[in-house]
N, C-alpha and C. Protein backbone atom coordinates (compact mmCIF):
# COMPACT_ATOMS: atom_id res chain seq x y z
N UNK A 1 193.11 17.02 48.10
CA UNK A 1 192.15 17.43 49.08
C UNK A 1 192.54 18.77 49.67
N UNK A 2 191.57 19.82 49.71
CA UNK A 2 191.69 21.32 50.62
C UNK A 2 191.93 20.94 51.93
N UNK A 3 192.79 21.45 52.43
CA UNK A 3 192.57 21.94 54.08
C UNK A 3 191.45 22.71 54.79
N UNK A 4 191.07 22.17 55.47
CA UNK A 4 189.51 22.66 56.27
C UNK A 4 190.03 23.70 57.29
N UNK A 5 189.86 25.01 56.93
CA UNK A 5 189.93 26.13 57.94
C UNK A 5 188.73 26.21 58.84
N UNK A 6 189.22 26.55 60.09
CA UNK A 6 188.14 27.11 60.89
C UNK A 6 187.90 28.10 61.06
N UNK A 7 186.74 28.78 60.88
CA UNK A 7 185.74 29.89 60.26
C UNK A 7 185.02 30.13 61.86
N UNK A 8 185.08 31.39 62.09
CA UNK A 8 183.94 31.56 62.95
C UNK A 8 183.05 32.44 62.72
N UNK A 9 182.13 32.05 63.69
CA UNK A 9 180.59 32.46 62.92
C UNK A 9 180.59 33.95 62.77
N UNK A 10 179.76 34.28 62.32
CA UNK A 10 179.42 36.02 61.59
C UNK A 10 179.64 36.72 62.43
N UNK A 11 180.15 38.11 62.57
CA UNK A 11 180.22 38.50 63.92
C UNK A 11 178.57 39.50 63.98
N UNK A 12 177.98 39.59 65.21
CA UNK A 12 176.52 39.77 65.19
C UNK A 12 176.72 41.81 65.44
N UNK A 13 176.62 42.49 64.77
CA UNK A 13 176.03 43.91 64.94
C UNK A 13 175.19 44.11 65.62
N UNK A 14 175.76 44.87 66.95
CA UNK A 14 173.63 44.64 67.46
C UNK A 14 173.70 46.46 67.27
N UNK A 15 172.55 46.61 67.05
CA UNK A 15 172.02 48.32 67.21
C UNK A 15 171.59 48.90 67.87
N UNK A 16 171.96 49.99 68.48
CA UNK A 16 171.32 50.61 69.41
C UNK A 16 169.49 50.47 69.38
N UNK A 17 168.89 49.75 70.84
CA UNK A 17 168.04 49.60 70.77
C UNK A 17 166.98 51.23 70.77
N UNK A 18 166.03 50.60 69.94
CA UNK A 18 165.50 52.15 69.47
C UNK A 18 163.92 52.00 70.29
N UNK A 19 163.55 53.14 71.17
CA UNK A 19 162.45 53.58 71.81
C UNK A 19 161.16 53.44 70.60
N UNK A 20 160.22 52.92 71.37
CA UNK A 20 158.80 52.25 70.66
C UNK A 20 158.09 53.86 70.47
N UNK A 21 157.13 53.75 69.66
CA UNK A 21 156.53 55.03 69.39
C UNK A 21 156.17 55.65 71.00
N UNK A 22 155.30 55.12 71.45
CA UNK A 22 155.02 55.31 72.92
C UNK A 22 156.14 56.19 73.83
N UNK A 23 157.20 55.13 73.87
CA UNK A 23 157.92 56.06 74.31
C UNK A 23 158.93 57.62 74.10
N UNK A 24 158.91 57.15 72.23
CA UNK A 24 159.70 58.72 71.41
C UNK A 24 158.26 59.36 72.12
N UNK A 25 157.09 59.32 71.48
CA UNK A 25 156.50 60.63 72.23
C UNK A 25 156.18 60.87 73.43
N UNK A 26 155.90 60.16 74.63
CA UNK A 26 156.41 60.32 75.72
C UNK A 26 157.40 61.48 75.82
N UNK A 27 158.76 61.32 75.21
CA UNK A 27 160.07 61.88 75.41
C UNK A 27 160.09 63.40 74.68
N UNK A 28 159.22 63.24 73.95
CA UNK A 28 158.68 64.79 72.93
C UNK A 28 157.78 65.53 73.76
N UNK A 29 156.90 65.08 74.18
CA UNK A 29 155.95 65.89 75.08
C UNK A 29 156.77 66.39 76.39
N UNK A 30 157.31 65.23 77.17
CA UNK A 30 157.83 65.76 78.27
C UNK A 30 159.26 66.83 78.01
N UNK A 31 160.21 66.65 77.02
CA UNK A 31 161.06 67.15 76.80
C UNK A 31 161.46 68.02 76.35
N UNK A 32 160.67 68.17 74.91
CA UNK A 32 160.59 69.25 73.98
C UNK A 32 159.29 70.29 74.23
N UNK A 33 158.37 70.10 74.39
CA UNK A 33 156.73 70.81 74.89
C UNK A 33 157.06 71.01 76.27
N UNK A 34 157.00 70.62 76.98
CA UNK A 34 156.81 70.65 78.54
C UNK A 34 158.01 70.70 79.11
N UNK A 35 159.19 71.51 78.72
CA UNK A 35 160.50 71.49 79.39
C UNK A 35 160.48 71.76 80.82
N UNK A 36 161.46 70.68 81.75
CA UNK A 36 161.09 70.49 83.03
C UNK A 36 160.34 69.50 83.97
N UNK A 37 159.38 68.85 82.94
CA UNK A 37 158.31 67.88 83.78
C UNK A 37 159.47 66.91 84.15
N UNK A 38 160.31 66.29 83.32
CA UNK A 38 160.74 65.07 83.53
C UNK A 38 161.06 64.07 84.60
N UNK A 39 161.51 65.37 85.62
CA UNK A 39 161.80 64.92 87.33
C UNK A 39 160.47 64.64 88.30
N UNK A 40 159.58 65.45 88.20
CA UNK A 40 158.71 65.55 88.71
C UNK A 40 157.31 64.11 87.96
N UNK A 41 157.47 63.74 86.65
CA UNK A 41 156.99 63.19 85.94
C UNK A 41 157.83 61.49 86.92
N UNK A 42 158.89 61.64 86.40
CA UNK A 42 159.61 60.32 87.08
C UNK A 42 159.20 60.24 88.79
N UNK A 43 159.02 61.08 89.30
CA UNK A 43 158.74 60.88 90.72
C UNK A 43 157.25 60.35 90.84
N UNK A 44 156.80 61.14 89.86
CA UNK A 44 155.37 60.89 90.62
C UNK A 44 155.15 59.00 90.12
N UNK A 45 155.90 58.80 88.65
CA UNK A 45 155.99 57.57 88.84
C UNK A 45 156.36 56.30 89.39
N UNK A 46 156.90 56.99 90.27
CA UNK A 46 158.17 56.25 91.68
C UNK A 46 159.28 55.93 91.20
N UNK A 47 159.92 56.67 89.87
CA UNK A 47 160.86 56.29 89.03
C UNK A 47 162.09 56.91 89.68
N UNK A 48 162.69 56.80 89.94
CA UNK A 48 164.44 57.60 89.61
C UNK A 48 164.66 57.83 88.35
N UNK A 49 164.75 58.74 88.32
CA UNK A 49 165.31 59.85 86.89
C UNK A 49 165.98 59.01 86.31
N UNK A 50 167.04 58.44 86.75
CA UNK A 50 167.56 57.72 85.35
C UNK A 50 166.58 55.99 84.81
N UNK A 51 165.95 56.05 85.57
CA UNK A 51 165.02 54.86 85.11
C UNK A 51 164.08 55.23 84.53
N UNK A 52 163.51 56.25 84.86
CA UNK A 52 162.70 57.26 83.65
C UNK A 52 163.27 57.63 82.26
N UNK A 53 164.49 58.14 82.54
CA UNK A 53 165.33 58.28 81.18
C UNK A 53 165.30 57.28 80.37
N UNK A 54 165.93 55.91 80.92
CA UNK A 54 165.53 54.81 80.30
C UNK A 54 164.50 54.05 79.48
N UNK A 55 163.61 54.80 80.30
CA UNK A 55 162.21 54.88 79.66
C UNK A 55 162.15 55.88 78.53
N UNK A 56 162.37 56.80 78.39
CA UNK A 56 162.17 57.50 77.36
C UNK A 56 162.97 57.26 76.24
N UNK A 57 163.95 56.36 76.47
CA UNK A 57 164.84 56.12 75.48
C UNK A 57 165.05 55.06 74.85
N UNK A 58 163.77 54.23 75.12
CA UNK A 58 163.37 52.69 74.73
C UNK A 58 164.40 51.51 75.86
N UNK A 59 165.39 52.04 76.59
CA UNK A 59 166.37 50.73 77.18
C UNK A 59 165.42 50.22 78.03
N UNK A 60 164.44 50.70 78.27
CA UNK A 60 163.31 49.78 79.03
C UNK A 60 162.30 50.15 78.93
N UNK A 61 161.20 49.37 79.03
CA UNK A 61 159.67 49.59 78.92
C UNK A 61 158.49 50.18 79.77
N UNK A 62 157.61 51.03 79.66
CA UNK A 62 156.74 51.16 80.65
C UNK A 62 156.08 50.07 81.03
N UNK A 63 155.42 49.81 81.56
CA UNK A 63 154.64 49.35 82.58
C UNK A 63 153.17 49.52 82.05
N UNK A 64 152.44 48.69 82.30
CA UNK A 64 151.10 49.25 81.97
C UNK A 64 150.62 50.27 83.22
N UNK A 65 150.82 50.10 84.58
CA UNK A 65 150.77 50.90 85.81
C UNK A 65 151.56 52.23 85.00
N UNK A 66 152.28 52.33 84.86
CA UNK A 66 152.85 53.63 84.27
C UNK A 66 152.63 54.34 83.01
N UNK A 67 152.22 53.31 82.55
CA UNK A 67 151.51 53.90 80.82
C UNK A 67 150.38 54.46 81.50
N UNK A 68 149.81 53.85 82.48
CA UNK A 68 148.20 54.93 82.80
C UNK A 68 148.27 55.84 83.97
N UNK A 69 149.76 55.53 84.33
CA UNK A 69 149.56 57.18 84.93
C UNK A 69 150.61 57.90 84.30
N UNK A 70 151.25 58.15 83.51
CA UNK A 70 151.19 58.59 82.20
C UNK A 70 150.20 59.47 82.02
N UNK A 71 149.48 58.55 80.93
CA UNK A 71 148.34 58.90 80.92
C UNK A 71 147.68 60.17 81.47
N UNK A 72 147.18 59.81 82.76
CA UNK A 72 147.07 60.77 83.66
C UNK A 72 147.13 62.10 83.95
N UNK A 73 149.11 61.66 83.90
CA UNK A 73 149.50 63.25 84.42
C UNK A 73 149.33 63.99 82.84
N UNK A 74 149.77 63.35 81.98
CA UNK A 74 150.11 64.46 80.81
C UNK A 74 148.71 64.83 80.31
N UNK A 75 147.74 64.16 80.14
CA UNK A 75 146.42 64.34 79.93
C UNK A 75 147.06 64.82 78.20
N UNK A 76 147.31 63.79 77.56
CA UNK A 76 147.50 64.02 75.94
C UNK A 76 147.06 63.25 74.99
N UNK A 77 146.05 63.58 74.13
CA UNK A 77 145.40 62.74 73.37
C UNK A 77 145.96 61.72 72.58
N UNK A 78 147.11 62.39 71.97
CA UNK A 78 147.93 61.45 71.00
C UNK A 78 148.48 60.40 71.70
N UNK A 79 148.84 60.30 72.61
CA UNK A 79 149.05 59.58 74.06
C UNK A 79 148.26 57.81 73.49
N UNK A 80 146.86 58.30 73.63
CA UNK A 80 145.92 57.17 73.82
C UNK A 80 146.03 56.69 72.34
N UNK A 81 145.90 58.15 71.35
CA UNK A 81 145.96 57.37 69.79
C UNK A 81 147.33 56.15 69.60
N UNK A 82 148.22 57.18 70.03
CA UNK A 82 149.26 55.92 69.72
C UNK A 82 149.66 54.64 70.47
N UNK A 83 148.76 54.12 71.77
CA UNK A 83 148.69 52.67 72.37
C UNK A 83 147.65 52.29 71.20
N UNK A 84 146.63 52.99 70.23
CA UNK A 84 145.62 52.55 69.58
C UNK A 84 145.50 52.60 68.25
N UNK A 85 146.64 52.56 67.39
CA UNK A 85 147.36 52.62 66.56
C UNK A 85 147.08 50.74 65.96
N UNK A 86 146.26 50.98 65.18
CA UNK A 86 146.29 49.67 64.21
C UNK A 86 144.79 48.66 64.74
N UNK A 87 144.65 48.97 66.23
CA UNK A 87 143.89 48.06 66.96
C UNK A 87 142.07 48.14 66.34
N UNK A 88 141.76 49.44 65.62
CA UNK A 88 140.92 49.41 65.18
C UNK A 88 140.04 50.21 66.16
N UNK A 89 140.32 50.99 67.73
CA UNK A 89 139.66 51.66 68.14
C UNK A 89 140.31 52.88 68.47
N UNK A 90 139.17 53.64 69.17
CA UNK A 90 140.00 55.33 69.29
C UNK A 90 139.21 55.49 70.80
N UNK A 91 140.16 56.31 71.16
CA UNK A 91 140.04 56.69 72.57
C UNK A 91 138.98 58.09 72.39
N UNK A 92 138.41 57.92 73.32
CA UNK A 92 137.40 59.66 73.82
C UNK A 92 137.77 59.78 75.06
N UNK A 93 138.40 61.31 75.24
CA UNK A 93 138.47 61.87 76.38
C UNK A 93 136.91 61.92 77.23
N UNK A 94 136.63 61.69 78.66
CA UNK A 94 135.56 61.92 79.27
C UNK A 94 135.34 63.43 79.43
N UNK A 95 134.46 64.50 79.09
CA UNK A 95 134.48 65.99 79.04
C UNK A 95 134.63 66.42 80.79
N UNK A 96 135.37 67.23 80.68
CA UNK A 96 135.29 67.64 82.06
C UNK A 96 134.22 68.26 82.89
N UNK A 97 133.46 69.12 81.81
CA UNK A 97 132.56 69.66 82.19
C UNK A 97 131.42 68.82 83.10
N UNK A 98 130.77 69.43 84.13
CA UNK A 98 129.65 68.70 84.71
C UNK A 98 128.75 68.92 83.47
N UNK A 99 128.02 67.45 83.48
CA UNK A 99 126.99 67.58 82.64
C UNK A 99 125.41 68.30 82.85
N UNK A 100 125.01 68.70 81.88
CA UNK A 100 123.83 69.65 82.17
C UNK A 100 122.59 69.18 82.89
N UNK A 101 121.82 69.56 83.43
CA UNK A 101 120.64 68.42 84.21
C UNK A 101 119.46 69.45 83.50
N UNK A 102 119.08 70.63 82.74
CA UNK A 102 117.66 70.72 82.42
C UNK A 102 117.66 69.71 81.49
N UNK A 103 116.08 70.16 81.05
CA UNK A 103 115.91 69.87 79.56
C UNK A 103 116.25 70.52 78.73
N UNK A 104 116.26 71.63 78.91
CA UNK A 104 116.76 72.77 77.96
C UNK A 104 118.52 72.15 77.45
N UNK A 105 119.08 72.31 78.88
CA UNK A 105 120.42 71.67 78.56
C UNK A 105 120.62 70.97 77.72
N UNK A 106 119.96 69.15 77.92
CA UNK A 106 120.26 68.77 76.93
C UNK A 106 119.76 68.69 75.61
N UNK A 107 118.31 69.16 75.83
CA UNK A 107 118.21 69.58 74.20
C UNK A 107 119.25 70.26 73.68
N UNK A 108 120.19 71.48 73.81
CA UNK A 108 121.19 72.10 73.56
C UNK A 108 121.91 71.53 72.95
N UNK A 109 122.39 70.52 74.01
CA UNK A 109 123.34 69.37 74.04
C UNK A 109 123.24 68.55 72.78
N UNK A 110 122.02 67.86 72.44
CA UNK A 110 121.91 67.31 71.26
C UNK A 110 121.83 68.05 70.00
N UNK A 111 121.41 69.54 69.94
CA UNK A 111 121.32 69.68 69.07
C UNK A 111 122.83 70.73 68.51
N UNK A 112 123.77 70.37 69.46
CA UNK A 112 124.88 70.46 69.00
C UNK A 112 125.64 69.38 68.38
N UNK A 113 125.26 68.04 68.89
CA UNK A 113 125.88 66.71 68.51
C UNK A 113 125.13 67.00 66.70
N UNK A 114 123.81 67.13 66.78
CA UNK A 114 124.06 67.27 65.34
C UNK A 114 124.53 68.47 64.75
N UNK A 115 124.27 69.07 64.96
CA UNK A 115 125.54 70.24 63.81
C UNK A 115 126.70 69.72 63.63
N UNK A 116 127.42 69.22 64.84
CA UNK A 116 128.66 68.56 64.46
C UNK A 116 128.61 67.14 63.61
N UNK A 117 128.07 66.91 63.89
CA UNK A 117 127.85 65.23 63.07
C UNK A 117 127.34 65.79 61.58
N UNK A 118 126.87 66.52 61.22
CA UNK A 118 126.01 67.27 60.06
C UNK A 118 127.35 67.79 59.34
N UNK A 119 128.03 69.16 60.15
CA UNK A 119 129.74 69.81 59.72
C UNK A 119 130.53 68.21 59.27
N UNK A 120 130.49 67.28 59.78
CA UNK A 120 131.56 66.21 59.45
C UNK A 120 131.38 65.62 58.25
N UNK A 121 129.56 65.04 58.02
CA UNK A 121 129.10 64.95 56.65
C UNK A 121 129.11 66.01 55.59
N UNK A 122 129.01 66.89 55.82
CA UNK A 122 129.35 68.51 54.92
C UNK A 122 130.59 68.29 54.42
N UNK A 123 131.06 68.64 55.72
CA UNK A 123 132.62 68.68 55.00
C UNK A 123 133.53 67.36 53.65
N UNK A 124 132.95 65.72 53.98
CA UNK A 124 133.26 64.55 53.59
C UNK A 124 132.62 65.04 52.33
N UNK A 125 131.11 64.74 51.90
CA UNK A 125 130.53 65.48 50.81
C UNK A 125 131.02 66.46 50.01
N UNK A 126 131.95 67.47 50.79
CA UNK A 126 132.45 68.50 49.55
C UNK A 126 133.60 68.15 49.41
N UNK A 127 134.16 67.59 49.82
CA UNK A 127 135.52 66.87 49.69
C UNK A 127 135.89 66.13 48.37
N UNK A 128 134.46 65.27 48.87
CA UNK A 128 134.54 64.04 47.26
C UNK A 128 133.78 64.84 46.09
N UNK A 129 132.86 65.90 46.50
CA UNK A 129 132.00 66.03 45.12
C UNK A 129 133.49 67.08 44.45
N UNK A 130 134.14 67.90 45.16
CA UNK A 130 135.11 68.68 44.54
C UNK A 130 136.46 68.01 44.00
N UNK A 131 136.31 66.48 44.63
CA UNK A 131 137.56 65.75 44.49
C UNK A 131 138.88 66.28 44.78
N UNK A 132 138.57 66.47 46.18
CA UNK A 132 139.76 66.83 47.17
C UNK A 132 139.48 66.10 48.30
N UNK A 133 139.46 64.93 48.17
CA UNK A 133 139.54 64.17 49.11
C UNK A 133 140.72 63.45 49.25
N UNK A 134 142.15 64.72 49.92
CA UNK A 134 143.58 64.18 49.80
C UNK A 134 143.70 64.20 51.47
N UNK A 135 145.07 63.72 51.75
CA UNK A 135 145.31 63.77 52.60
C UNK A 135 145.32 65.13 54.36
N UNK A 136 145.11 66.02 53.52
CA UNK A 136 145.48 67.87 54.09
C UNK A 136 143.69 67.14 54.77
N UNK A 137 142.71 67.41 53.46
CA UNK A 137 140.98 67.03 53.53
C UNK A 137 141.24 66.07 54.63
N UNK A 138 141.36 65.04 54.49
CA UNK A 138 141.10 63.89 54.92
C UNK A 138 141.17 64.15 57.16
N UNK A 139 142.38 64.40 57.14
CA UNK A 139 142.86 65.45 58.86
C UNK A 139 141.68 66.12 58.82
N UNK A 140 141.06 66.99 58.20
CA UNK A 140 140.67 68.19 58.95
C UNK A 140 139.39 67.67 59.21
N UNK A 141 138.85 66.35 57.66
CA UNK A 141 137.24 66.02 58.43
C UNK A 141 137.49 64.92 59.46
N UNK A 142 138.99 64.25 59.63
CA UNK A 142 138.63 63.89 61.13
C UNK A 142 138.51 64.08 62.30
N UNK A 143 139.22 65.71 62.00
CA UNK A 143 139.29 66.73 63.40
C UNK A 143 137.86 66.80 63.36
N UNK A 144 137.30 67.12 62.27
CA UNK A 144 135.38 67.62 62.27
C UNK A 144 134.47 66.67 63.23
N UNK A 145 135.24 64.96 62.82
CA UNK A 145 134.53 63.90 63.22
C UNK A 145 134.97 63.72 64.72
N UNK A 146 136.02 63.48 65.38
CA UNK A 146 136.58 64.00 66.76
C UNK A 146 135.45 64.73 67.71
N UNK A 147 135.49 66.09 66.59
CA UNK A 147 134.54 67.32 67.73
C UNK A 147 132.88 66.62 67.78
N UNK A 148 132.65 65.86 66.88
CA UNK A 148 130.88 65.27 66.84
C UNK A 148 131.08 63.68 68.06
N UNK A 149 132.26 63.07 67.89
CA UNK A 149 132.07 62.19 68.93
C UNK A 149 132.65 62.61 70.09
N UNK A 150 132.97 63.77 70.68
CA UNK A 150 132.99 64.73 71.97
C UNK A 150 131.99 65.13 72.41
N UNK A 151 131.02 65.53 71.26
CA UNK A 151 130.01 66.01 71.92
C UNK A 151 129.28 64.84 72.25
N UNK A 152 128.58 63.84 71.38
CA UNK A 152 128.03 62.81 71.49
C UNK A 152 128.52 61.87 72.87
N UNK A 153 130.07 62.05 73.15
CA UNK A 153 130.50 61.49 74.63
C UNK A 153 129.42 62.25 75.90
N UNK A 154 129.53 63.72 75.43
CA UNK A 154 129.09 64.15 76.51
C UNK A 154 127.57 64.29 76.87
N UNK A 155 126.75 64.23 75.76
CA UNK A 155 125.77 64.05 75.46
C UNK A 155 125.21 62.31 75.91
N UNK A 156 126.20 61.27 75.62
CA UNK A 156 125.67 60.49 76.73
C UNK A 156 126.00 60.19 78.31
N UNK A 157 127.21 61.07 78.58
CA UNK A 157 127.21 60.98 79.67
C UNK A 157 125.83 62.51 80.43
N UNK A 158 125.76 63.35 80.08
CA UNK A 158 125.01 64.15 80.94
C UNK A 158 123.21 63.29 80.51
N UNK A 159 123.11 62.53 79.25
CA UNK A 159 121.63 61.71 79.56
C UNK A 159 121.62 60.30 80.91
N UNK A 160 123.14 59.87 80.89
CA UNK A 160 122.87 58.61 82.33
C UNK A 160 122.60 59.61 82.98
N UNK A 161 123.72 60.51 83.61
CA UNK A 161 123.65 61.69 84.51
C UNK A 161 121.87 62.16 84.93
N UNK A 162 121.26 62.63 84.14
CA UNK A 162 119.97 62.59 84.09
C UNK A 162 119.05 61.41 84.95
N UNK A 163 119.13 60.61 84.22
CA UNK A 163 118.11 59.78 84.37
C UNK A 163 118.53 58.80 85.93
N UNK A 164 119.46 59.33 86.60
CA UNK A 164 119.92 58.62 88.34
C UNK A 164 118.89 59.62 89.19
């Protein structure tokens, strides 16, 4: 018969915990683009700098209160894409502009939503009939499609606007 050694269990590796997309870009915008916000960014979130840091470095999580003022202060699109990442929807900025009150206006108004909506089908159409519908194509007609549901945002906000 063997002698029964005692073995102890595996020893566990843990890894440095790694920051969620959210927060690497968080930490890119404020850090690398915007050198300086970070203090002023953490304050306005009622953070202490190093609890902000923390935040940017995945050892702790935002907040949904802080993801939207976030939000907020940085006013960055990719921001909203990446909480919306997989979920199947996309964020539209609200246009800043006051919306137009003639008619003239928004006739304008619409008949810019189609050119853009028209440029987005153009562009998709020559894409596939030339068979360059790669990845480089693919970005630029969604930037195309972006600028047609901007306008179309604003185009229904200046028709409620209207009709109060």
């Amino acid at each position: 018969m063997g002698t029964a050694q005692a073995t102890s269990p595996p020893r566990r590796v843990t890894e440095p915990h790694q920051p969620d997309e959210f927060s690497r870009l968080v930490r890119k915008i404020v850090i690398h683009e915007r050198r300086g916000l970070s203090r002023e960014l953490a304050e306005t979130l009622g953070l202490s700098y190093g609890a902000f840091y923390n935040r940017l470095n995945g050892r702790a999580e935002f907040n949904p209160r802080e993801i939207s003022m976030v939000l907020r202060e940085l006013v960055d699109s990719r921001l909203v894409d990446c909480l919306l990442v997989g979920t199947g929807f996309r964020g539209l900025r609200q246009p800043d502009a006051p919306a137009p009150r003639s008619d003239g206006d928004l006739t304008g108004l619409a008949l810019s939503c189609a050119i853009e909506t028209l440029n987005a089908v153009r562009a998709t159409i020559g894409a596939l009939q030339g068979r360059h519908l790669d990845r480089q194509n693919g970005i630029k007609i969604e930037t195309i499609i972006c600028d047609a549901q901007r306008e179309l945002s604003s185009l229904q906000l200046a028709l409620l606007d209207a009709c109060q």
